[in-house]
N, C-alpha and C. Protein backbone atom coordinates (compact mmCIF):
# COMPACT_ATOMS: atom_id res chain seq x y z
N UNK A 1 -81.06 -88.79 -5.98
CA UNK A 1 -81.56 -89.48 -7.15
C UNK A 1 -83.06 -89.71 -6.98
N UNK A 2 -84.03 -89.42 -7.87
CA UNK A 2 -85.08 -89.97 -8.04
C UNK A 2 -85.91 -91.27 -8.08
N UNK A 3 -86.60 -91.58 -7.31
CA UNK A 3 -87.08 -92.93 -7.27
C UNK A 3 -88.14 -93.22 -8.85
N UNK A 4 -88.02 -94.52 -9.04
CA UNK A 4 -88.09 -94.59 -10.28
C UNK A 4 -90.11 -94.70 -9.83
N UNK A 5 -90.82 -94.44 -11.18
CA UNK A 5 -92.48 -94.20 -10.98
C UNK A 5 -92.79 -95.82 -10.58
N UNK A 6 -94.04 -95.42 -9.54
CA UNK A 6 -95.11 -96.70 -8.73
C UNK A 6 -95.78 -96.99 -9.57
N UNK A 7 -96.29 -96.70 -11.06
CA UNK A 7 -97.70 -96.26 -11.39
C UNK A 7 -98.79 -96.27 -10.63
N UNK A 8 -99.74 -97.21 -10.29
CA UNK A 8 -101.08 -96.40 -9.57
C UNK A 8 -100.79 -96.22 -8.61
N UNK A 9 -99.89 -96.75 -7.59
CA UNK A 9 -98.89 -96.77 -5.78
C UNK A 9 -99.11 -94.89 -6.11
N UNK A 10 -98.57 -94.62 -6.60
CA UNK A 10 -97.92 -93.04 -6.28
C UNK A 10 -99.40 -92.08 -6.61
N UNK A 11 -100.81 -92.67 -6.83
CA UNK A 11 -101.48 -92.27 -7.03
C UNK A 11 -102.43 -92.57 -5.74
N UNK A 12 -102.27 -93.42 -5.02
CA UNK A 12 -103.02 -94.23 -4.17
C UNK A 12 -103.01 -93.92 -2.85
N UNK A 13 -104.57 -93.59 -1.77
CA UNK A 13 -104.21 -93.39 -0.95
C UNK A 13 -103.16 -94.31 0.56
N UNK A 14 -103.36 -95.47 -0.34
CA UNK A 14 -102.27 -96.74 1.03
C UNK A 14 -101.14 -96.73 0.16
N UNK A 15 -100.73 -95.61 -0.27
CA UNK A 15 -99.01 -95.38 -0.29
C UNK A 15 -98.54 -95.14 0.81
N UNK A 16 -97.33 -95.53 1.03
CA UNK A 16 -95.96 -94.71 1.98
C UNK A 16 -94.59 -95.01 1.19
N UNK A 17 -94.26 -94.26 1.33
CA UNK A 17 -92.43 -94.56 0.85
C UNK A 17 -91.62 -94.01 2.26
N UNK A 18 -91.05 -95.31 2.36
CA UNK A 18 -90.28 -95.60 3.22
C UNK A 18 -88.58 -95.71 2.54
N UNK A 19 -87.83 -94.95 3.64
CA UNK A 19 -86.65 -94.65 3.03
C UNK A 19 -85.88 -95.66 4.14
N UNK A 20 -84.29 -95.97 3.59
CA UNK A 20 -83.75 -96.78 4.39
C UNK A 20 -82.27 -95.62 4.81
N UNK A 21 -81.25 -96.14 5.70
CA UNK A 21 -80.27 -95.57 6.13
C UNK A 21 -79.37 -95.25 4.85
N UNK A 22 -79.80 -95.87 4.04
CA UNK A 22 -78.41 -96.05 2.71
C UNK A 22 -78.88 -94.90 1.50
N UNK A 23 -80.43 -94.32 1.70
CA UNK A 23 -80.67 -93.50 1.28
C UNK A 23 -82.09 -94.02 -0.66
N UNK A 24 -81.68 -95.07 -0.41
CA UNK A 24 -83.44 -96.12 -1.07
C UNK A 24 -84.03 -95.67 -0.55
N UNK A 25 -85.39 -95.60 -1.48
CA UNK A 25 -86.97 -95.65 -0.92
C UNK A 25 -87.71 -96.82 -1.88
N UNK A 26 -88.65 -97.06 -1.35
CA UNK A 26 -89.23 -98.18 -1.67
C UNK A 26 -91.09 -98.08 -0.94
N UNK A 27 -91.85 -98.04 -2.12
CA UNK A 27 -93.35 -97.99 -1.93
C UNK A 27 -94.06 -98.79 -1.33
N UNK A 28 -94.01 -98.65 -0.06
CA UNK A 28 -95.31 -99.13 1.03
C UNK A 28 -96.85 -99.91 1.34
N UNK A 29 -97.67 -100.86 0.44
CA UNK A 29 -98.83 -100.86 0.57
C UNK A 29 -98.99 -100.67 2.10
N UNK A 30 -99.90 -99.98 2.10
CA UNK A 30 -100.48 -99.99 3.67
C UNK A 30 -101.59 -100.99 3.92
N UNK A 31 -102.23 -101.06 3.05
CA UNK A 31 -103.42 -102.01 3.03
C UNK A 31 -102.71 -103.87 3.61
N UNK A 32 -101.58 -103.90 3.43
CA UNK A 32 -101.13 -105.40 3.39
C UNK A 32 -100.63 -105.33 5.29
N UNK A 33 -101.42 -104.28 5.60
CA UNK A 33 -101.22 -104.42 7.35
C UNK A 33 -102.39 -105.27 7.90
N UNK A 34 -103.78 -104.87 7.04
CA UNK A 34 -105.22 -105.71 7.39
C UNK A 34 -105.71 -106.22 6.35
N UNK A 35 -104.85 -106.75 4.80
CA UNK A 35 -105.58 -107.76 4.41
C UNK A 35 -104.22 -108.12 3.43
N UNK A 36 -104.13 -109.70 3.61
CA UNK A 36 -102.39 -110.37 3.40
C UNK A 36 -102.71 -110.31 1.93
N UNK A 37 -103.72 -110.09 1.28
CA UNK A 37 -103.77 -110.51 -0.31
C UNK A 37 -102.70 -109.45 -0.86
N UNK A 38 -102.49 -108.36 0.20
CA UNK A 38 -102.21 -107.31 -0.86
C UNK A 38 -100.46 -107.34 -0.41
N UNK A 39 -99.57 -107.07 -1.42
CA UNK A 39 -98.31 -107.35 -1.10
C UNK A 39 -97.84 -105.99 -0.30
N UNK A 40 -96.85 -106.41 0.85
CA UNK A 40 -96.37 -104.96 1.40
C UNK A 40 -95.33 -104.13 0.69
N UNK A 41 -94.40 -104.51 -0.33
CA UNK A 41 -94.33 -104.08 -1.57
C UNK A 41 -94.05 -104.09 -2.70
N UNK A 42 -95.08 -103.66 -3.25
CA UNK A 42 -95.24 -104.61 -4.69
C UNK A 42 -94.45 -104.52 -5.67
N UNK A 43 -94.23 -105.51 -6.76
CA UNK A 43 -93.75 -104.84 -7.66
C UNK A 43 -93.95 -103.84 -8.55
N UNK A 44 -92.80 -102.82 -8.97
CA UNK A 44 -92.96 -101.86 -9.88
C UNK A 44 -93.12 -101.94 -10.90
N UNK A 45 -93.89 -101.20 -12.03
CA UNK A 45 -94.51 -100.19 -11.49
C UNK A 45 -96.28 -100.74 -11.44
N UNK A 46 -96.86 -100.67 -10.83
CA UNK A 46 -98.40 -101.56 -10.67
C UNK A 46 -99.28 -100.86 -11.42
N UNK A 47 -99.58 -101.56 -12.52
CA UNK A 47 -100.77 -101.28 -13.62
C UNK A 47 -102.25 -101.63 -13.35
N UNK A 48 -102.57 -102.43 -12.34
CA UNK A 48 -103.77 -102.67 -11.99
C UNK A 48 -103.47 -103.02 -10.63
N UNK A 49 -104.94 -103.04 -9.42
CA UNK A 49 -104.70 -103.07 -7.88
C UNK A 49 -106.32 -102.93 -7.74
N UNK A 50 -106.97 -103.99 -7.45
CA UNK A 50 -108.33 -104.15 -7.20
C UNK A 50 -108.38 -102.88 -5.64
N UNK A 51 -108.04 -102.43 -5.00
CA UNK A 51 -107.70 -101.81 -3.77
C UNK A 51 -107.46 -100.37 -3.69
N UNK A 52 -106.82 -100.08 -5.34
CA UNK A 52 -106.63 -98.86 -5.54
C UNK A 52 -107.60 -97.41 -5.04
N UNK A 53 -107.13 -96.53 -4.41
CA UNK A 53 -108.12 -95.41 -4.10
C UNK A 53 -107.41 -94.15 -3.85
N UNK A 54 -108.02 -93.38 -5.46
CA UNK A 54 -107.07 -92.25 -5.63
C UNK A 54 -106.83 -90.99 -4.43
N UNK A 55 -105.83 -90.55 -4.22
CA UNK A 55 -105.52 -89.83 -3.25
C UNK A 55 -106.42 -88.54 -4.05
N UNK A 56 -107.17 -87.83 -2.41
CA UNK A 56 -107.72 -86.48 -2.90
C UNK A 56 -107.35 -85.60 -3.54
N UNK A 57 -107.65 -84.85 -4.59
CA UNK A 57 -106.73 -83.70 -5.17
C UNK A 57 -106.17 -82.44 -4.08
N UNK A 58 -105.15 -81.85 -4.58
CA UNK A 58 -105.01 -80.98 -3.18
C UNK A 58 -105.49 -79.71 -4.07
């Protein structure tokens, strides 16, 4: 099954999706490792994120 959209998370380079044993995933801030403002994970789907920084195009 498809995880439902992050909005800007799935655009962002301090994404991770982290999967559990039961087969969930659930979007990662990475940033909330060195600064607590930012939630480790946020709610869906995030329309604004002062922190945001778009992942490079490939």
């Amino acid at each position: 099954m498809a995880r439902p959209p992050a909005g800007l998370c799935d655009s962002c380079i301090h994404q991770r999706i982290v999967r559990n044993t039961r087969g969930s995933s659930f979007s990662l801030c990475e940033r909330s490792r060195t600064d607590p403002a930012y939630p480790r994970y946020p709610r869906l789907p995030v329309t604004g994120c002062r922190g945001h920084e778009p992942r490079p195009q490939r």
